[in-house]
PDB file of N, CA and C in Angstrom:
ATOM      1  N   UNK A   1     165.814  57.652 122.590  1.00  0.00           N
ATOM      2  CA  UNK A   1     164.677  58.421 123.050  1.00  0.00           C
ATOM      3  C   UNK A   1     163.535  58.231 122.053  1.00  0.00           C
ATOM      4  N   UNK A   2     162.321  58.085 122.355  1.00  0.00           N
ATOM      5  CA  UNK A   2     161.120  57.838 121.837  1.00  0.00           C
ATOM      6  C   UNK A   2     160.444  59.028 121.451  1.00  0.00           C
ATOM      7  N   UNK A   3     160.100  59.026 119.862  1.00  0.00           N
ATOM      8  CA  UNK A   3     159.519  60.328 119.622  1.00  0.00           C
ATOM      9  C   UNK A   3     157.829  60.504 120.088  1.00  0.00           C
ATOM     10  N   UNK A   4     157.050  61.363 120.205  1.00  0.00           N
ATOM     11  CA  UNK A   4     155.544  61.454 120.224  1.00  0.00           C
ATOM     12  C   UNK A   4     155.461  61.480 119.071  1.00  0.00           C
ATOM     13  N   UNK A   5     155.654  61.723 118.044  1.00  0.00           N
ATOM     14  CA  UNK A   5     155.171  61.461 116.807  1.00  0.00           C
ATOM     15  C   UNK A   5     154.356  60.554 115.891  1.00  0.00           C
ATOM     16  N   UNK A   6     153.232  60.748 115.496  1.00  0.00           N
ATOM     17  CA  UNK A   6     153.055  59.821 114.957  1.00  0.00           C
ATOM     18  C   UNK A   6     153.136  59.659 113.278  1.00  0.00           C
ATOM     19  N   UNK A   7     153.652  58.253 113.177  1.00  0.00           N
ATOM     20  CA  UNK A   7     154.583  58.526 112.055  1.00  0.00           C
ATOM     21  C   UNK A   7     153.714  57.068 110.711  1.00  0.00           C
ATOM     22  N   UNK A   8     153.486  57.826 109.557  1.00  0.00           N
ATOM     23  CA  UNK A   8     152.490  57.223 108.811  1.00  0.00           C
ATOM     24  C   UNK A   8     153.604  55.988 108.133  1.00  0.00           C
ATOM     25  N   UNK A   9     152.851  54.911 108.004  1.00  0.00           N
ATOM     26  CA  UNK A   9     153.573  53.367 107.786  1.00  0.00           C
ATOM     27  C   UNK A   9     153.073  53.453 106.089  1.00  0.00           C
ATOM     28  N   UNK A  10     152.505  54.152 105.603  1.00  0.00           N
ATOM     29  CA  UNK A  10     152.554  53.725 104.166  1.00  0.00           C
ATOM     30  C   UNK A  10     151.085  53.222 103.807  1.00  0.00           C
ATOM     31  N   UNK A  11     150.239  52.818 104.781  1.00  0.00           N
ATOM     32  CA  UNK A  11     149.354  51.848 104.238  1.00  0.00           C
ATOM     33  C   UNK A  11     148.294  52.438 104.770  1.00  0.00           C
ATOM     34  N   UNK A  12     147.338  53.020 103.981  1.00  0.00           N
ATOM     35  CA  UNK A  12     145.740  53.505 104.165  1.00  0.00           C
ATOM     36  C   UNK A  12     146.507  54.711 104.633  1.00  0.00           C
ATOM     37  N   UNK A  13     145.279  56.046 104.974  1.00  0.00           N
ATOM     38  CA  UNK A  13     145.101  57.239 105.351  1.00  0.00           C
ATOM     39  C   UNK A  13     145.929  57.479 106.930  1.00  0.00           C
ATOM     40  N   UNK A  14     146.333  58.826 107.016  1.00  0.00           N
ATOM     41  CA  UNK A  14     146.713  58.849 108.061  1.00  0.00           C
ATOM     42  C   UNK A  14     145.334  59.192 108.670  1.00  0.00           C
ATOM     43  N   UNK A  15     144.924  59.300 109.993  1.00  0.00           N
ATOM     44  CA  UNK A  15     144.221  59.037 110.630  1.00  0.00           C
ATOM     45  C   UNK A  15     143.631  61.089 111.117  1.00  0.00           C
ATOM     46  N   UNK A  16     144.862  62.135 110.899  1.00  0.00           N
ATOM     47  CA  UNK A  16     144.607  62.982 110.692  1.00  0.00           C
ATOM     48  C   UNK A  16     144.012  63.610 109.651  1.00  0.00           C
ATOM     49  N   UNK A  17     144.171  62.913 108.993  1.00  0.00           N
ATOM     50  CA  UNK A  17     144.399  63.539 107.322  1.00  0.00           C
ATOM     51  C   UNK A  17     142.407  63.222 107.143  1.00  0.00           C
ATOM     52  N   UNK A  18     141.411  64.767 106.835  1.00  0.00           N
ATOM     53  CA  UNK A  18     140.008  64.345 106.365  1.00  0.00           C
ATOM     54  C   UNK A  18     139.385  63.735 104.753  1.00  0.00           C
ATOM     55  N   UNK A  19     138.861  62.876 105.345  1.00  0.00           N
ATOM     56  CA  UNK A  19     138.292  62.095 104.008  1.00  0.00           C
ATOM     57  C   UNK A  19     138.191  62.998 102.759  1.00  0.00           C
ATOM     58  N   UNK A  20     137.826  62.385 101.507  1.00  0.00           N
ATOM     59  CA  UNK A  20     136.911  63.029 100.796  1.00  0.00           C
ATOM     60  C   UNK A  20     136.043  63.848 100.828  1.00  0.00           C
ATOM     61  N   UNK A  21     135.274  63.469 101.197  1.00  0.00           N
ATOM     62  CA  UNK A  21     133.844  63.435 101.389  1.00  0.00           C
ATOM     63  C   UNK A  21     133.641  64.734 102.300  1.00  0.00           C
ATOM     64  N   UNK A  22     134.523  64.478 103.517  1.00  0.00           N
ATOM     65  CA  UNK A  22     134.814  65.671 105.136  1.00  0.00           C
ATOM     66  C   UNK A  22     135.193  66.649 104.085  1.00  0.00           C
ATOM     67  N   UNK A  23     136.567  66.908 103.544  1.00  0.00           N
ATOM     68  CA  UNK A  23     136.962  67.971 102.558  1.00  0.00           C
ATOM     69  C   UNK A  23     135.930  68.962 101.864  1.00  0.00           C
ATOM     70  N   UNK A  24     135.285  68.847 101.340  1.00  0.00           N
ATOM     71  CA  UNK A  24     134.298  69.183 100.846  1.00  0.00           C
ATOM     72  C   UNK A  24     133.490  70.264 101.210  1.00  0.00           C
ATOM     73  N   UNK A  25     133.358  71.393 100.880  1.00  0.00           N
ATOM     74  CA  UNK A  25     132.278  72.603 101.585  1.00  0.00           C
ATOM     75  C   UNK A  25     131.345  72.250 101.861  1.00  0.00           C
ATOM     76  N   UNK A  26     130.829  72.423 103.240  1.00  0.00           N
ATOM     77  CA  UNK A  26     129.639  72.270 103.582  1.00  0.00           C
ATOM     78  C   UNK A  26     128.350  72.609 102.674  1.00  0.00           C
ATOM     79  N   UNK A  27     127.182  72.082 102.625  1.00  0.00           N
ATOM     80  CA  UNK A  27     125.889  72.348 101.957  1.00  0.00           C
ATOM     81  C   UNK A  27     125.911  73.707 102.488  1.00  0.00           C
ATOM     82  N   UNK A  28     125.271  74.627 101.410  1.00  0.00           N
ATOM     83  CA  UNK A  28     124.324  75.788 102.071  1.00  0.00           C
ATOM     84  C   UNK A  28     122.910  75.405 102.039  1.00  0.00           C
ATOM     85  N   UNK A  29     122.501  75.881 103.292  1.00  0.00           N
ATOM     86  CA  UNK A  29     120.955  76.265 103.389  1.00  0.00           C
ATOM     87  C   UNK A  29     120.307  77.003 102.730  1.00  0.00           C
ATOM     88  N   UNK A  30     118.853  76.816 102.072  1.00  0.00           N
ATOM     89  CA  UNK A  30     118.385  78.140 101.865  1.00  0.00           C
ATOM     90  C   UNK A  30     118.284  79.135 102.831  1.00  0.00           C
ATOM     91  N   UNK A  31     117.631  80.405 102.275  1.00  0.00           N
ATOM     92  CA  UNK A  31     117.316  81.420 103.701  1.00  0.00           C
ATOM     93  C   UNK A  31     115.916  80.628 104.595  1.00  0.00           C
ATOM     94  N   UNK A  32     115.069  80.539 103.657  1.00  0.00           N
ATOM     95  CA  UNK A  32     114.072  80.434 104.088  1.00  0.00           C
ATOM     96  C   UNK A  32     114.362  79.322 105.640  1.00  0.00           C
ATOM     97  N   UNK A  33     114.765  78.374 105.024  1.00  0.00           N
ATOM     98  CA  UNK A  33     114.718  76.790 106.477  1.00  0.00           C
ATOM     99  C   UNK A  33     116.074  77.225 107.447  1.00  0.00           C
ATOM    100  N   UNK A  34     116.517  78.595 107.474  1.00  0.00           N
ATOM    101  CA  UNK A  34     117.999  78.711 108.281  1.00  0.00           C
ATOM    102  C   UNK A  34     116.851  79.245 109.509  1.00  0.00           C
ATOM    103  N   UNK A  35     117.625  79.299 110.441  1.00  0.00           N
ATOM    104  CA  UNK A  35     116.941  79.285 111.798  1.00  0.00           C
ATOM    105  C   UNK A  35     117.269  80.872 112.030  1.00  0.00           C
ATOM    106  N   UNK A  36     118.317  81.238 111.968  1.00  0.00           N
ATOM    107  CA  UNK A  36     118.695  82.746 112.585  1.00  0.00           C
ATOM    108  C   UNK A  36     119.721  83.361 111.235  1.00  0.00           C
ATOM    109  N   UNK A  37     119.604  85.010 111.435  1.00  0.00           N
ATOM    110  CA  UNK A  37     120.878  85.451 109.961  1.00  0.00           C
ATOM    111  C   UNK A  37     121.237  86.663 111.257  1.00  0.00           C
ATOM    112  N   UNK A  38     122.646  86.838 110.476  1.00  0.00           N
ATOM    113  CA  UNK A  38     123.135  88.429 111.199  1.00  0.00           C
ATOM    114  C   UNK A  38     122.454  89.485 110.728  1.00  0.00           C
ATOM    115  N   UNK A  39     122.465  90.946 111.402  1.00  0.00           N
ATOM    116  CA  UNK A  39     121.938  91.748 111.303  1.00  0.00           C
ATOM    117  C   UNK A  39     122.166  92.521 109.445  1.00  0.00           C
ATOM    118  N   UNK A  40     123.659  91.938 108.981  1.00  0.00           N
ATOM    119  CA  UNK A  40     124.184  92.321 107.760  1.00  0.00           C
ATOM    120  C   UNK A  40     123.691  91.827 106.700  1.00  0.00           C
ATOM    121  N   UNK A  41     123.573  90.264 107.375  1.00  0.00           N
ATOM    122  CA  UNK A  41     122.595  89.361 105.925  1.00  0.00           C
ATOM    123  C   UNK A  41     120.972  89.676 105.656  1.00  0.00           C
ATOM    124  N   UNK A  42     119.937  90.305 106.777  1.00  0.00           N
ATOM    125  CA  UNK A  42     118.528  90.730 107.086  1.00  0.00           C
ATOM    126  C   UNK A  42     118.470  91.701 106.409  1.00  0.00           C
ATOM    127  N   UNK A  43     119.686  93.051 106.724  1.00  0.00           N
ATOM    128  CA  UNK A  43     119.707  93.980 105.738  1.00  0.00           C
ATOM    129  C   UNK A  43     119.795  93.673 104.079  1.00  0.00           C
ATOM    130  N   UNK A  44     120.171  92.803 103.750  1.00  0.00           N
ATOM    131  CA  UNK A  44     120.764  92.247 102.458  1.00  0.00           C
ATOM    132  C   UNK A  44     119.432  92.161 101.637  1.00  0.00           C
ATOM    133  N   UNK A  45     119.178  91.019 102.756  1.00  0.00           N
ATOM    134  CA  UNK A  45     117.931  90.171 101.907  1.00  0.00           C
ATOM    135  C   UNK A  45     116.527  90.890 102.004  1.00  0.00           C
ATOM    136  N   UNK A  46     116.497  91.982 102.906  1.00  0.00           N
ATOM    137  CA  UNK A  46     114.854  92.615 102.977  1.00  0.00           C
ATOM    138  C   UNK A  46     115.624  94.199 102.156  1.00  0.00           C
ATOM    139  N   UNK A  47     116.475  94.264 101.898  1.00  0.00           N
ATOM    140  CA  UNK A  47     116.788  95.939 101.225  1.00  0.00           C
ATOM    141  C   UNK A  47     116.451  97.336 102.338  1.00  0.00           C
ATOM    142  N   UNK A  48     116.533  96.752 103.769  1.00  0.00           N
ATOM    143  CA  UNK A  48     116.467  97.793 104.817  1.00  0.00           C
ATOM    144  C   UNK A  48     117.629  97.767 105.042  1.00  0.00           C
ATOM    145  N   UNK A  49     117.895  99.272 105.725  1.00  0.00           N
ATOM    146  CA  UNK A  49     119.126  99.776 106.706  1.00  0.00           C
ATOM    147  C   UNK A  49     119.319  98.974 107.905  1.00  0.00           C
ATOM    148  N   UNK A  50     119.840  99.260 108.312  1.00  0.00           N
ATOM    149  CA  UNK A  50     120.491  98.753 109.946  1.00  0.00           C
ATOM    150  C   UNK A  50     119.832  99.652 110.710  1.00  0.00           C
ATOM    151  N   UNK A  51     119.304 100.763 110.466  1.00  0.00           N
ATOM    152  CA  UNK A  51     118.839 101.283 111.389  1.00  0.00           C
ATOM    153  C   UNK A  51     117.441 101.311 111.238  1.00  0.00           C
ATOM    154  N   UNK A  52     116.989 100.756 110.084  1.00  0.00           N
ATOM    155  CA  UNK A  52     115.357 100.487 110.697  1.00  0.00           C
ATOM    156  C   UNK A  52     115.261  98.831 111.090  1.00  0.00           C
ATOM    157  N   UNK A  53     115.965  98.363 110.683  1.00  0.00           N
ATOM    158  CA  UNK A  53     116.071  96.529 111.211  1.00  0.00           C
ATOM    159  C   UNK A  53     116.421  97.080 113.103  1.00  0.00           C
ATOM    160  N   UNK A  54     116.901  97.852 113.678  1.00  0.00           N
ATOM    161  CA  UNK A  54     117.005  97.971 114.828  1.00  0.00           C
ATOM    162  C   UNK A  54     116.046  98.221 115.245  1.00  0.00           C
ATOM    163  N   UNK A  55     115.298  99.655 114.755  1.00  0.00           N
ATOM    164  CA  UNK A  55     114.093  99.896 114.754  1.00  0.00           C
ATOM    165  C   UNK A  55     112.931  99.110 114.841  1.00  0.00           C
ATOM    166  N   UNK A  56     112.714  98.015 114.046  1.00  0.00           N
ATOM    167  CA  UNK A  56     111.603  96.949 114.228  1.00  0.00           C
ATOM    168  C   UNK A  56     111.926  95.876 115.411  1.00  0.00           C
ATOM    169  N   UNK A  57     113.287  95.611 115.693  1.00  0.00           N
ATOM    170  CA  UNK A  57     114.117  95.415 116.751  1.00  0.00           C
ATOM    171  C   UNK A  57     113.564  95.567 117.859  1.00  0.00           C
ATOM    172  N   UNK A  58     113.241  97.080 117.792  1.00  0.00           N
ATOM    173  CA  UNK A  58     113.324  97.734 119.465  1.00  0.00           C
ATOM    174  C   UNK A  58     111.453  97.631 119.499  1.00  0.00           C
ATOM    175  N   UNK A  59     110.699  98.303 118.657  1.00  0.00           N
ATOM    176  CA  UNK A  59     109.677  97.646 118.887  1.00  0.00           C
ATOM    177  C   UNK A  59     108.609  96.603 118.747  1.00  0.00           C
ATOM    178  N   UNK A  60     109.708  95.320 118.576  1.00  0.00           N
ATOM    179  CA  UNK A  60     108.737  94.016 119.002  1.00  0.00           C
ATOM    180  C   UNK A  60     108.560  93.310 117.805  1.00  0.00           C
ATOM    181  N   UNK A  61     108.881  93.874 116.680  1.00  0.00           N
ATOM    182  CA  UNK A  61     108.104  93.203 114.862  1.00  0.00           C
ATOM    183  C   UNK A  61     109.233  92.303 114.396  1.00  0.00           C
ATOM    184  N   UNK A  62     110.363  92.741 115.295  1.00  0.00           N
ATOM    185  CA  UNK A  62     111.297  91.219 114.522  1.00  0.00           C
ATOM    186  C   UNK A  62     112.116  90.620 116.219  1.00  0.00           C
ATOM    187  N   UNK A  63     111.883  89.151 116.326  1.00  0.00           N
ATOM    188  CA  UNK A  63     112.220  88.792 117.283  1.00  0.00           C
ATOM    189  C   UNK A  63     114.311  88.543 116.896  1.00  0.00           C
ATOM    190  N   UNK A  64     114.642  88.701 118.045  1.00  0.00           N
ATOM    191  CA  UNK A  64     116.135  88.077 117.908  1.00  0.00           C
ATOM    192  C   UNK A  64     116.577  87.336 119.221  1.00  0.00           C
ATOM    193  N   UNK A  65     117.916  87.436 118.716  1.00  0.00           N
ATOM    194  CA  UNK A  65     118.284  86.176 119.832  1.00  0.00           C
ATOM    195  C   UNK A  65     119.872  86.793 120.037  1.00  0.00           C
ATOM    196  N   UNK A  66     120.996  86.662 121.318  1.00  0.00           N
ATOM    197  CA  UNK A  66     121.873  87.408 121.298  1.00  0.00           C
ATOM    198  C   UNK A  66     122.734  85.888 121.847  1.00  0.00           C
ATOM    199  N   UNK A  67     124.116  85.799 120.625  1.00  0.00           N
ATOM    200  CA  UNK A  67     124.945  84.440 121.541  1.00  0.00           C
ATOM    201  C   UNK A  67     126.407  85.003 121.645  1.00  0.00           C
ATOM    202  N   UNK A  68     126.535  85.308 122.931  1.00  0.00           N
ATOM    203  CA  UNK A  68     127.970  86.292 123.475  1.00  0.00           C
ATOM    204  C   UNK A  68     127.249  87.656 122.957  1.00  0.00           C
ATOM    205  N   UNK A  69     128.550  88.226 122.223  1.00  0.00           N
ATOM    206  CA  UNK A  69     128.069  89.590 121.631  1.00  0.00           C
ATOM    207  C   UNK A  69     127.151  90.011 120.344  1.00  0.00           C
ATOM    208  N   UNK A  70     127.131  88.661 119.687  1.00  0.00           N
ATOM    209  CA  UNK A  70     126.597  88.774 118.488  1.00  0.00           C
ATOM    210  C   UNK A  70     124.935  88.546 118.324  1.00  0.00           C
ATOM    211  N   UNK A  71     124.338  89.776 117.658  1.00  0.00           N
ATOM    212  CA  UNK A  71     122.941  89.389 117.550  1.00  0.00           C
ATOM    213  C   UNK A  71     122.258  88.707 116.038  1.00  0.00           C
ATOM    214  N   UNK A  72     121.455  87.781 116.706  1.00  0.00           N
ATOM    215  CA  UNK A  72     121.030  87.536 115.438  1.00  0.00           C
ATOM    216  C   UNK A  72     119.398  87.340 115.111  1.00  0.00           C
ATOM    217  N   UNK A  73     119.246  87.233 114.422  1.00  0.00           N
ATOM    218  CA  UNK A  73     117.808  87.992 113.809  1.00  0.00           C
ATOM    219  C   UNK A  73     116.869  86.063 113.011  1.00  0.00           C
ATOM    220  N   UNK A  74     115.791  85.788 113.971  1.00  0.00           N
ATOM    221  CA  UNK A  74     115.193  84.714 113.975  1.00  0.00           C
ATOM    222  C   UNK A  74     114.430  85.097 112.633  1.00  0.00           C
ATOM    223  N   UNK A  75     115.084  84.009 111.804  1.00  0.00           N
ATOM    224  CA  UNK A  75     114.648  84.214 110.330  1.00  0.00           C
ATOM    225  C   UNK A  75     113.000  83.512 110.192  1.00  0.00           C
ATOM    226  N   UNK A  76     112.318  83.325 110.885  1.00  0.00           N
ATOM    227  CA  UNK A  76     111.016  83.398 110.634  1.00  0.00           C
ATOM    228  C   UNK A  76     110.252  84.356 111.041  1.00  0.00           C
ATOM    229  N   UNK A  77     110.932  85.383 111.706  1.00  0.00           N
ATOM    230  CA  UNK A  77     110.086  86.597 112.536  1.00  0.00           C
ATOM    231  C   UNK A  77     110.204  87.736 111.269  1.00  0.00           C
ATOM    232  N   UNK A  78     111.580  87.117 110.434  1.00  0.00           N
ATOM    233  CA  UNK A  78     111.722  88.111 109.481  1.00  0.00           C
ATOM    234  C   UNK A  78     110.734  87.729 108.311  1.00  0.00           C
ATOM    235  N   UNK A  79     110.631  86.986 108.039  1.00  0.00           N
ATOM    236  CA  UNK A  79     109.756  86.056 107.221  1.00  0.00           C
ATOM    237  C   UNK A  79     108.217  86.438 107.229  1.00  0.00           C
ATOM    238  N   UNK A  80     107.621  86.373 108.378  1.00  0.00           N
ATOM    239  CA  UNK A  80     106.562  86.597 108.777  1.00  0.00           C
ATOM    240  C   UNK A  80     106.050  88.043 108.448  1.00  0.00           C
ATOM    241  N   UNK A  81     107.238  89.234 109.235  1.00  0.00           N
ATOM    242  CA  UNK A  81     107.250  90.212 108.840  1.00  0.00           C
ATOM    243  C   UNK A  81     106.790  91.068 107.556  1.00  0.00           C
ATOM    244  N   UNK A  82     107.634  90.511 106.652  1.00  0.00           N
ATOM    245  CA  UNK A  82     107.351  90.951 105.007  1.00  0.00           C
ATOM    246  C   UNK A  82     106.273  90.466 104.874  1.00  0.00           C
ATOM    247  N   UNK A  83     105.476  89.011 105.190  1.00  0.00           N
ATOM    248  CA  UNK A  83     104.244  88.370 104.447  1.00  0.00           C
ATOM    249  C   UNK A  83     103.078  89.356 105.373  1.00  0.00           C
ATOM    250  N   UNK A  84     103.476  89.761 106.323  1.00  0.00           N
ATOM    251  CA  UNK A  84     102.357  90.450 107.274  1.00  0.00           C
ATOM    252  C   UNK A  84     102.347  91.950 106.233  1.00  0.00           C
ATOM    253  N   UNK A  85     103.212  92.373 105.608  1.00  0.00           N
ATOM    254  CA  UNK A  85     103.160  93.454 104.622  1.00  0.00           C
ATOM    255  C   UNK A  85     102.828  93.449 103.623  1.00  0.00           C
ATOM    256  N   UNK A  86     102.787  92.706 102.587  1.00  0.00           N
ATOM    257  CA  UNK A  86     103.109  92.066 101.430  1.00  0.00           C
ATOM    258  C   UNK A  86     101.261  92.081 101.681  1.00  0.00           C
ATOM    259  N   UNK A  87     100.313  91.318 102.460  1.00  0.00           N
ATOM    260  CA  UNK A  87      98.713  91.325 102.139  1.00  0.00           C
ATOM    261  C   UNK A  87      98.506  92.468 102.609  1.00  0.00           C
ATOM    262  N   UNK A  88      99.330  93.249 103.253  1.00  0.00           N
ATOM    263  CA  UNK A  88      98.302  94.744 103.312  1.00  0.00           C
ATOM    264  C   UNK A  88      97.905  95.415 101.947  1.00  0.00           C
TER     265      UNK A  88
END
């Protein structure tokens, strides 16, 4: 009987097995060039609650975006936000 297995001959990489290079943690982004953050990381990085990040949320000052259940918060609306404060 013939196994499905596939079975490594000794010579070079198995074909499952990821490179170097693949292994490796992905780069992080800065904040600034990331496209979207969760509602936990916005709180983080601006030192607001969750409930005024909803708050600017609900009326219009920070745009978001929703993928399935999870919302996330368009990191240039947040961006914009603070600099629209910051020259008052």
């Amino acid at each position: 009987m013939k196994s499905n297995r596939r079975e490594n001959d000794g010579g070079g990489q198995s074909q499952l097995t990821p490179s170097t290079s693949e292994a490796r943690e992905p780069k992080t982004i800065p904040f600034a060039q990331r496209l979207t953050c969760t509602i936990s990381e916005a709180c983080q990085v601006t030192g607001l609650g969750r409930t005024k990040l909803y708050e600017l949320i609900g009326a219009g000052h920070l745009l978001t975006t929703t993928v399935g259940r999870r919302r996330l918060v368009m990191v240039r609306s947040l961006l914009s936000l603070l600099e629209t404060n910051i020259s008052r």
